[in-house]
C-alpha atoms as a PDB file:
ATOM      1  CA  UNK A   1      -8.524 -11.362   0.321  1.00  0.00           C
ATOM      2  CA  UNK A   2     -12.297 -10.487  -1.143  1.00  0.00           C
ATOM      3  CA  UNK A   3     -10.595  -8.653  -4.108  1.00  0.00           C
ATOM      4  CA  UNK A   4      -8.789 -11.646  -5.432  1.00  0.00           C
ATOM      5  CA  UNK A   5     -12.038 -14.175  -4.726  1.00  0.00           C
ATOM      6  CA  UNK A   6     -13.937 -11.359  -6.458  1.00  0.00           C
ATOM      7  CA  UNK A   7     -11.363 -11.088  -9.358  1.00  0.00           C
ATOM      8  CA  UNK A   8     -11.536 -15.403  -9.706  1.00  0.00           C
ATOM      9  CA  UNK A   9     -14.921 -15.501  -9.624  1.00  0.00           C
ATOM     10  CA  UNK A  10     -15.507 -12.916 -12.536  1.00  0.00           C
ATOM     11  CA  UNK A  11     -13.241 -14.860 -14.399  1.00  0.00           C
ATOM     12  CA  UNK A  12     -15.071 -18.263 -13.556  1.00  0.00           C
ATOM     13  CA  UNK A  13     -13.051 -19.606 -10.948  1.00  0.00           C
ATOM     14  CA  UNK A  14     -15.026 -21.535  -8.024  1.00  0.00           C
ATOM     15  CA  UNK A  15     -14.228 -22.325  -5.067  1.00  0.00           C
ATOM     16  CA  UNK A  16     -16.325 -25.672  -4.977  1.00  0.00           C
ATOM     17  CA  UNK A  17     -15.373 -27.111  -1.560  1.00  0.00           C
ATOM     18  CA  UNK A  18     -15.363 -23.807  -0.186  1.00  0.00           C
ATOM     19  CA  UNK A  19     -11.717 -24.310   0.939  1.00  0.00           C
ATOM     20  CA  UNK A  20      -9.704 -21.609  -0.505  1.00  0.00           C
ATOM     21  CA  UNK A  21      -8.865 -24.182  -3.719  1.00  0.00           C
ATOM     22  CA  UNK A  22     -10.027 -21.887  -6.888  1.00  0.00           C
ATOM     23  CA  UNK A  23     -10.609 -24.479 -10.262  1.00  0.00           C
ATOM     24  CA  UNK A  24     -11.823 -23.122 -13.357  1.00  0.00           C
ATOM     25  CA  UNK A  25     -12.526 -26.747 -15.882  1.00  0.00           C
ATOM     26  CA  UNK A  26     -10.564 -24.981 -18.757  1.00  0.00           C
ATOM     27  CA  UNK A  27      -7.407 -24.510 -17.710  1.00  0.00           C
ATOM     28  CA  UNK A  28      -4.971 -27.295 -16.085  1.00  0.00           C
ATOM     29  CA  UNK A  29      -4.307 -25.094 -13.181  1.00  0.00           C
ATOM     30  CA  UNK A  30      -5.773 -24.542  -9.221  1.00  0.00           C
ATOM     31  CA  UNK A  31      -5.442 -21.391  -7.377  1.00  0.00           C
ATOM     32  CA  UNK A  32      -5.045 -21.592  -3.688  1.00  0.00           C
ATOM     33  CA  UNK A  33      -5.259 -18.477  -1.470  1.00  0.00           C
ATOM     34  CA  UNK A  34      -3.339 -18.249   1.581  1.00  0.00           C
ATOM     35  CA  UNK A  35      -5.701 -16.046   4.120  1.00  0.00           C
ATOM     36  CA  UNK A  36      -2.783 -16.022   6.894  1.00  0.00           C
ATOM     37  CA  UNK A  37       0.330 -15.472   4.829  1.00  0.00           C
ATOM     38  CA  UNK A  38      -1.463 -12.824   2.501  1.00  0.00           C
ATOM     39  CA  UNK A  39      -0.593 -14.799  -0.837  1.00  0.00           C
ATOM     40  CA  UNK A  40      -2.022 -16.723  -3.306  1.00  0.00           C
ATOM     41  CA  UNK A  41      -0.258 -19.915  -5.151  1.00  0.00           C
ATOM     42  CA  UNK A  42      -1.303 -21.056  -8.900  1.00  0.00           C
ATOM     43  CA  UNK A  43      -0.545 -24.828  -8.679  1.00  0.00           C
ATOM     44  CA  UNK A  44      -0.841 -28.038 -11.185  1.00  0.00           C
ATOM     45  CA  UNK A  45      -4.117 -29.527 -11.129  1.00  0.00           C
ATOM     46  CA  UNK A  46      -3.669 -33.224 -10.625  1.00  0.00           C
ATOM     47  CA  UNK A  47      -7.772 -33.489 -11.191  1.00  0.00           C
ATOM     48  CA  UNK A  48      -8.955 -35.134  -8.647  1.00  0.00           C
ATOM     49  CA  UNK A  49      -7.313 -32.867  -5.562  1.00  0.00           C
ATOM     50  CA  UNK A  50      -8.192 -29.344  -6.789  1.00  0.00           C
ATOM     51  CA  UNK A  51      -4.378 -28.551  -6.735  1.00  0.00           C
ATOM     52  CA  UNK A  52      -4.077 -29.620  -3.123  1.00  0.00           C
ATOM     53  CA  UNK A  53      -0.880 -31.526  -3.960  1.00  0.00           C
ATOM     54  CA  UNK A  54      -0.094 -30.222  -7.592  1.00  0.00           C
ATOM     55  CA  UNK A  55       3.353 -28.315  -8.255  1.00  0.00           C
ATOM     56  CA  UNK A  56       3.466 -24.749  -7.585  1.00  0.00           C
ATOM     57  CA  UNK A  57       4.129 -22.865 -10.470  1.00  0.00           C
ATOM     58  CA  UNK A  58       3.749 -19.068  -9.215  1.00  0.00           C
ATOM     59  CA  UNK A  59       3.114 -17.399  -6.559  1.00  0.00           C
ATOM     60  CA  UNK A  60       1.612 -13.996  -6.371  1.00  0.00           C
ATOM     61  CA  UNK A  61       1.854 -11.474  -3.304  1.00  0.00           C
ATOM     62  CA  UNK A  62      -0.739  -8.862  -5.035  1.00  0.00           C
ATOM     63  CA  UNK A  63      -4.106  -8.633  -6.842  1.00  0.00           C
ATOM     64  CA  UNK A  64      -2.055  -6.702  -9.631  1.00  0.00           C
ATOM     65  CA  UNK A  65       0.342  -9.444 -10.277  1.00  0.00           C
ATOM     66  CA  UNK A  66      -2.532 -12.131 -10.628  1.00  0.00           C
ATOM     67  CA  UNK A  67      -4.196  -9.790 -12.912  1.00  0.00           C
ATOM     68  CA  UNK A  68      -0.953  -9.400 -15.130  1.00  0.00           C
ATOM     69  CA  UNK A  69      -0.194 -13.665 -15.410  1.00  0.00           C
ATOM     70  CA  UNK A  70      -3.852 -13.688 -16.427  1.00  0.00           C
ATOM     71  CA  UNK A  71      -3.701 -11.138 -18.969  1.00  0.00           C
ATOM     72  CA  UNK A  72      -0.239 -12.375 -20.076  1.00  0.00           C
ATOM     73  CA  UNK A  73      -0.628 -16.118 -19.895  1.00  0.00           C
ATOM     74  CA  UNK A  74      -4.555 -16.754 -20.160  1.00  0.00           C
ATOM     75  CA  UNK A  75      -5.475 -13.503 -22.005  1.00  0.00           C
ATOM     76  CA  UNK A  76      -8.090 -12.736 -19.694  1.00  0.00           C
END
């Protein structure tokens, strides 16, 4: 999992409780990572929970496929 915490954190997504919950102020989204079931879930931000309880909206099973929403979706 250090590839896709590198990958967030070049695009300026922190990990601010230092709980897996990625939040980046400009975008409406959280990104969890799963350590144990090798996946990571892009989920509403409700603000105040870091996406802890948001909606899931995708979930990605490779660094690849994170890379492609973001290019596709955030045009990172």
């Amino acid at each position: 999992m250090e590839h896709y915490e590198a990958f967030l954190r070049s695009k300026n997504w922190l990990d601010i409780d230092l709980d897996s919950r990625y939040i980046n102020v400009n975008h409406p989204y959280s990104i969890l990572i799963s350590e144990d079931e090798g996946q990571i879930t892009l989920r509403g931000n409700t603000g105040f929970d870091n996406g802890q309880n948001g909606d899931e909206i995708f979930t990605f099973n490779s660094l690849k496929e994170l890379q492609e929403w973001f290019e596709n979706n955030i045009g990172e």
